[in-house]
Protein backbone atom coordinates (compact mmCIF):
# COMPACT_ATOMS: atom_id res chain seq x y z
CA UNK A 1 0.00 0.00 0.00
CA UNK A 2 1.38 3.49 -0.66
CA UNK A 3 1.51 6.18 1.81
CA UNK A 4 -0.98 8.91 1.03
CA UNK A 5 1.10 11.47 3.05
CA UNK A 6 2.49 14.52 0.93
CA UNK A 7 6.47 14.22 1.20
CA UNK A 8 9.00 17.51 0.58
CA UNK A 9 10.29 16.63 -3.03
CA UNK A 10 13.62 14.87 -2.33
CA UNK A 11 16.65 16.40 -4.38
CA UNK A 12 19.95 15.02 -3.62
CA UNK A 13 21.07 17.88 -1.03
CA UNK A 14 18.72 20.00 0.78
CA UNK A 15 21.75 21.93 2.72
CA UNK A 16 22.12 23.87 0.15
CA UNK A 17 18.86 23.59 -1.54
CA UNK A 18 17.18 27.18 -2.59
CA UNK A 19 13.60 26.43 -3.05
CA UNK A 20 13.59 24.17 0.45
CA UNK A 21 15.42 27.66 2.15
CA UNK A 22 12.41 29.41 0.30
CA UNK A 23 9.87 26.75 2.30
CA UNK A 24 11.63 27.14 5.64
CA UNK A 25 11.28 30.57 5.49
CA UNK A 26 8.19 31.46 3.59
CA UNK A 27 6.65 29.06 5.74
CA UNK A 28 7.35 30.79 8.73
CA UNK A 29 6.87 33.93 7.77
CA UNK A 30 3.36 33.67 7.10
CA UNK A 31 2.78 31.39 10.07
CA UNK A 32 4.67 33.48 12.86
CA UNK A 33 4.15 36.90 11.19
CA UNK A 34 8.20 37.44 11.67
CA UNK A 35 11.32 36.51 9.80
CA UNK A 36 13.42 33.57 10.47
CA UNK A 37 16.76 35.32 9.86
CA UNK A 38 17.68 38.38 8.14
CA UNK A 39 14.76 39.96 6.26
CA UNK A 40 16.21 40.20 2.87
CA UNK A 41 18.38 38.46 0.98
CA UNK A 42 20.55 38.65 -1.91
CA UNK A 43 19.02 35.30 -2.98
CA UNK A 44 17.30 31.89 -1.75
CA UNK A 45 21.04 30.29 -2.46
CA UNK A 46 22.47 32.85 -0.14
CA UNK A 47 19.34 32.24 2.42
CA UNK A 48 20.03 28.52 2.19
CA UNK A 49 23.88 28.67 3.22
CA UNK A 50 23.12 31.15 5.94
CA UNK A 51 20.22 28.62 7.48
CA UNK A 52 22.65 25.51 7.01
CA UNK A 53 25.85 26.94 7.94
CA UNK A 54 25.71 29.70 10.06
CA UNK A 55 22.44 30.27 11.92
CA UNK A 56 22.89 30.97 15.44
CA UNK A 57 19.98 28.36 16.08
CA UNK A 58 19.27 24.88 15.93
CA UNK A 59 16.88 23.86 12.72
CA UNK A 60 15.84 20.70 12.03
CA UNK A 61 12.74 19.55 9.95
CA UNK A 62 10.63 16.47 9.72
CA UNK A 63 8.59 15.23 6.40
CA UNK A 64 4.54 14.76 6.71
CA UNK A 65 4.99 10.55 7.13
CA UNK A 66 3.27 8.69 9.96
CA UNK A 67 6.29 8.40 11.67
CA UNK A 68 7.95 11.72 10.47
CA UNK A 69 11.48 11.20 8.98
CA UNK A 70 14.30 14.05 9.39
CA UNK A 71 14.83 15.62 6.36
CA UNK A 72 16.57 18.90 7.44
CA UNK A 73 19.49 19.49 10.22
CA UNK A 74 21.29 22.55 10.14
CA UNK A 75 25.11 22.22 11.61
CA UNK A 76 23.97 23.64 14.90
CA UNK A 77 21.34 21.22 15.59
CA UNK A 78 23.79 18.76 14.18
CA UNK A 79 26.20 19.59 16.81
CA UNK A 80 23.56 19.89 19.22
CA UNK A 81 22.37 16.23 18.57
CA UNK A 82 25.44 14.85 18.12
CA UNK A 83 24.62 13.41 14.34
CA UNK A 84 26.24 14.01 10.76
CA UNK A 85 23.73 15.09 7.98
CA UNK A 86 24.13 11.42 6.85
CA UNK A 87 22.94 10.29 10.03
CA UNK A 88 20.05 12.59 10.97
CA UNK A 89 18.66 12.61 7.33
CA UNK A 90 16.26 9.78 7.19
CA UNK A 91 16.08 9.47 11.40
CA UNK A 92 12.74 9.01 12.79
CA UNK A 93 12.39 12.67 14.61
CA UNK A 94 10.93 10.54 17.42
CA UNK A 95 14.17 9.38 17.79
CA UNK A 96 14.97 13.37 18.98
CA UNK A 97 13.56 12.75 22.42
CA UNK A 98 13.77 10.44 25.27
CA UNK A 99 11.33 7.49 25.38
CA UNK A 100 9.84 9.38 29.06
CA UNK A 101 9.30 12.52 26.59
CA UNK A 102 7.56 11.03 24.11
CA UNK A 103 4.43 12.46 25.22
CA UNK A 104 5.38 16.24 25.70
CA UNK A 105 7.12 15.69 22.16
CA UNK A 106 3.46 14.04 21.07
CA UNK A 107 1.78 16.75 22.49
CA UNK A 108 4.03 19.55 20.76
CA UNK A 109 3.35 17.70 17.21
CA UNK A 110 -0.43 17.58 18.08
CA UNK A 111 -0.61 21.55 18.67
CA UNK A 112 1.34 22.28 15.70
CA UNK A 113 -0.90 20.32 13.39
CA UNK A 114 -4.22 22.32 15.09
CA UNK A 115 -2.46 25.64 15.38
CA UNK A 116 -0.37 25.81 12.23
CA UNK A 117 2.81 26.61 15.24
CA UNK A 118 3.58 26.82 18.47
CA UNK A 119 6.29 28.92 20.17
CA UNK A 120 7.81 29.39 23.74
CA UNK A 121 8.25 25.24 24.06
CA UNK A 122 10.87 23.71 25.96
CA UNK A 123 11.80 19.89 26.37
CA UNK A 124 14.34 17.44 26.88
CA UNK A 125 15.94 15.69 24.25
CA UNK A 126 18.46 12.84 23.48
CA UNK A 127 21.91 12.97 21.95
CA UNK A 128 23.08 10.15 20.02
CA UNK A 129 25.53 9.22 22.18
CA UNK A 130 22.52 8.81 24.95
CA UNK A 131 23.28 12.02 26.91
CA UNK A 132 20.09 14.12 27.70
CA UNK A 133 19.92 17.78 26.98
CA UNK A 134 17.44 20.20 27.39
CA UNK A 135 16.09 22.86 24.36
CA UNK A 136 14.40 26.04 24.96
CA UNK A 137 12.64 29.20 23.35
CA UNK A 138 11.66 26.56 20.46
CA UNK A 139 9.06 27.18 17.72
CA UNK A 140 7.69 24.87 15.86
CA UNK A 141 6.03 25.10 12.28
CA UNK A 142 3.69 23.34 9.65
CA UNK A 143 5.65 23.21 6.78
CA UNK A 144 3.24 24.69 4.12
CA UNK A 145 4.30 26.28 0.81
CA UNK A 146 2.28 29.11 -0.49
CA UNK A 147 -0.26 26.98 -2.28
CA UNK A 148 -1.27 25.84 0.92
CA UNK A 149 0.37 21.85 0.34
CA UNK A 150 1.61 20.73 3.62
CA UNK A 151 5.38 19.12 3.29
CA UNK A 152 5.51 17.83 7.06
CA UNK A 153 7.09 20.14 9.97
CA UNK A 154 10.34 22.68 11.20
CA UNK A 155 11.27 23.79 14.55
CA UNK A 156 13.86 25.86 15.59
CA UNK A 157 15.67 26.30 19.19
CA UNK A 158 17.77 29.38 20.47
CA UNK A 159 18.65 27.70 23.49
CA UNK A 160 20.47 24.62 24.40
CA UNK A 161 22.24 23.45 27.56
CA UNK A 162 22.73 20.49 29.61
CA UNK A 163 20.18 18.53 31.20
């Protein structure tokens, strides 16, 4: 049987992928009513290398499966998590938190998908290496381009400190 969820279109590289820098921040934008980083921008290329490789944050992003896959870590949530691109791309994003905060995570999902976002969060999550850590001043996002087609969800975190 296939999966009836829409999925982001899958080129080879999103890290440096315009038109998914485009989503992540149009997205946003008309969700939050602010900008994600700097308000203009020479181009979506530019946008896109700024987002993966030098945003002061942590952003990640998950596709629209049943179990939501990572298709999106920038190098600070890379660092954060303790994962290479290689090995967050494709990672369940359940994998992101402890099994005891599952159901915080599950409820932070579940607001998202009635709200369209939800800001302020704060949780615990896991590194790969099993250590604990704790994110705050998070926002979280439906993916939706400006058609209105739903490509799964993005959150990004300010904070980040030991558990």
């Amino acid at each position: 049987m296939t999966d009836p969820s829409p999925r982001i279109p899958a080129p080879a590289d999103r890290r440096g992928d315009p038109c998914f820098a485009s989503l992540l921040l149009g997205s946003y934008r008309r969700l939050v009513g602010v900008s994600l980083g700097p308000p203009v921008w020479a181009s979506d290329a530019e946008a896109a290398r700024w987002l993966y490789e030098n945003a002061p944050f942590g952003l990640l992003a998950h596709d629209a499966s049943a179990d939501p896959l990572f298709v999106y870590a920038n190098r600070t949530a890379q660092r954060s998590f303790g994962y290479t691109w290689e090995e967050f791309i494709g990672l369940p994003s359940r994998r992101s938190a402890a099994p005891e905060a599952q159901p915080d995570r599950d409820a932070l999902l579940a607001s998202v998908n009635a709200l369209g976002y939800a800001d302020g969060y704060r949780g615990l999550r896991l590194r790969k290496d099993g250590r604990i850590f704790r994110i705050e001043d998070v926002c979280m996002w439906n993916l939706t381009d400006a058609d209105g087609t739903h490509h799964g969800q993005a959150a990004v975190f300010r904070t980040w400190s030991a558990a």
